[in-house]
Protein backbone atom coordinates (compact mmCIF):
# COMPACT_ATOMS: atom_id res chain seq x y z
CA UNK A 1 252.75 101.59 99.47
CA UNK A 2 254.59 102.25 102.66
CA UNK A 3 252.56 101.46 105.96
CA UNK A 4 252.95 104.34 107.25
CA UNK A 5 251.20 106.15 104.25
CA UNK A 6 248.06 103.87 104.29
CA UNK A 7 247.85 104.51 108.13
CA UNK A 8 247.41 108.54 107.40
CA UNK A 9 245.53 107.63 104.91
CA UNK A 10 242.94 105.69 107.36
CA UNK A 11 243.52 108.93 110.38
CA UNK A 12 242.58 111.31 107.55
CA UNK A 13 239.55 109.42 106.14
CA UNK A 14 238.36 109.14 110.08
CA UNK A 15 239.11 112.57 111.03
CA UNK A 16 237.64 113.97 108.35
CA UNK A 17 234.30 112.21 108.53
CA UNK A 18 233.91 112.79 112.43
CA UNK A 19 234.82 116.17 112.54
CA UNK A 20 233.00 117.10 108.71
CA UNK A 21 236.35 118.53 107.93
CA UNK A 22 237.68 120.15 105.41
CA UNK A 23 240.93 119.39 103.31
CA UNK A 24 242.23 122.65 104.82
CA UNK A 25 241.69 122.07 108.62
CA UNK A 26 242.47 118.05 108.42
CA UNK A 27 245.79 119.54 106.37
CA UNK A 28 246.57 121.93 109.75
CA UNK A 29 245.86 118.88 111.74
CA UNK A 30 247.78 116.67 110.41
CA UNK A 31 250.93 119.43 109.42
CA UNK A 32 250.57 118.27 105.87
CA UNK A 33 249.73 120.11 102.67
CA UNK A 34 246.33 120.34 101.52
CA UNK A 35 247.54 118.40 98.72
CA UNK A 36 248.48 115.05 100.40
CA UNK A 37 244.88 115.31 101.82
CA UNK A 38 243.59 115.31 98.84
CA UNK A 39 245.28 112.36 97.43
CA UNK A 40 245.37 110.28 100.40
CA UNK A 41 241.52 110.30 100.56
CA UNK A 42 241.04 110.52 96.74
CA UNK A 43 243.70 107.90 95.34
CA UNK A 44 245.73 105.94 97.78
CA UNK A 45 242.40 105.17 99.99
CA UNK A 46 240.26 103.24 97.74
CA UNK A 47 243.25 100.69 97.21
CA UNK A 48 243.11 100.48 101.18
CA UNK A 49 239.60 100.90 102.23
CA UNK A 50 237.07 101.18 99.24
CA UNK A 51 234.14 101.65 102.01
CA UNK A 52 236.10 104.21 104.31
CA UNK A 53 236.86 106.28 100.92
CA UNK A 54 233.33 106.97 99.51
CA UNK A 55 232.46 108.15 102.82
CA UNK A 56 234.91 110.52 103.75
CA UNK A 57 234.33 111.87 99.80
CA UNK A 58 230.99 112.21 100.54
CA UNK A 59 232.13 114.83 103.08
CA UNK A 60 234.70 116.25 100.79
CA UNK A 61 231.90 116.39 97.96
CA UNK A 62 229.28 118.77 100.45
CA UNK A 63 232.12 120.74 101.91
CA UNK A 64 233.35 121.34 98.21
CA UNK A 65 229.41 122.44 97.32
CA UNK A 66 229.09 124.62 100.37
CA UNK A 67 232.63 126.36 100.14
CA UNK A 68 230.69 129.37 98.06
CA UNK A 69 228.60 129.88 100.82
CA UNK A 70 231.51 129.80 103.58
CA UNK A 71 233.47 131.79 101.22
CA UNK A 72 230.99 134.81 101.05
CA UNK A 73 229.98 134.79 104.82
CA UNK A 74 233.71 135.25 105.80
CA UNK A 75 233.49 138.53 103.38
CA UNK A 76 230.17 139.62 104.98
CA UNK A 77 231.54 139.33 108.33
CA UNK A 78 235.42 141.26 107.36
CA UNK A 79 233.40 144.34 105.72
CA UNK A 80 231.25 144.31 108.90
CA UNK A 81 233.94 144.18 111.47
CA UNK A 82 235.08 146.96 109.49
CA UNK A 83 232.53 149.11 109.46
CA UNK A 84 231.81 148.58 113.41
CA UNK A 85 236.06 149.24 113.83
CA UNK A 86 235.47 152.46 111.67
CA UNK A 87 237.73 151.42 108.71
C-alpha cells in the first residue's frame, strides 16, 4: 500500500473520532468520496492500525444507528420552515 494511502487512512480514523464524524462530512473534509472513507477506515486501516480502526468504527457504528433519527429531524425542520415561509 502506498504511504500516502495509509497516512489518510490514519487523518481519517483521527478526524473522525475527534470530531464524531460522519463518512459524509470527513468525505467533504477530506474532498474525497464517501466511498474511500468507508474503505480506508473499514479495510485498509486494520492492516495499519488494528487499535485506531475499532475505534473510529465504533463511531461509524452509532452514527450509522442514529442516522434514522438525523434523517427524520432534517424533514421535521424543512416542512416547518415551510409552513413559517408560507409554502
Amino acid at each position: 500500500m502506498k504511504d500516502y494511502i495509509e497516512e489518510r487512512a490514519i487523518l481519517i480514523a483521527t478526524y473522525i473520532i475527534e470530531h464524531n464524524a460522519t463518512v459524509r462530512q470527513t468525505a467533504k473534509a477530506f474532498g474525497v468520496s464517501k466511498s474511500t472513507v468507508h474503505k480506508d477506515v473499514t479495510d485498509r486501516l486494520s492492516h495499519i492500525n488494528h487499535a485506531l480502526a475499532l475505534e473510529a468504527r465504533k463511531v461509524l457504528d452509532l452514527n450509522k444507528a442514529q442516522r434514522h433519527i438525523r434523517g427524520g429531524l432534517a424533514t421535521k425542520e424543512k416542512y416547518t420552515h415551510r409552513q413559517k415561509s408560507g409554502m
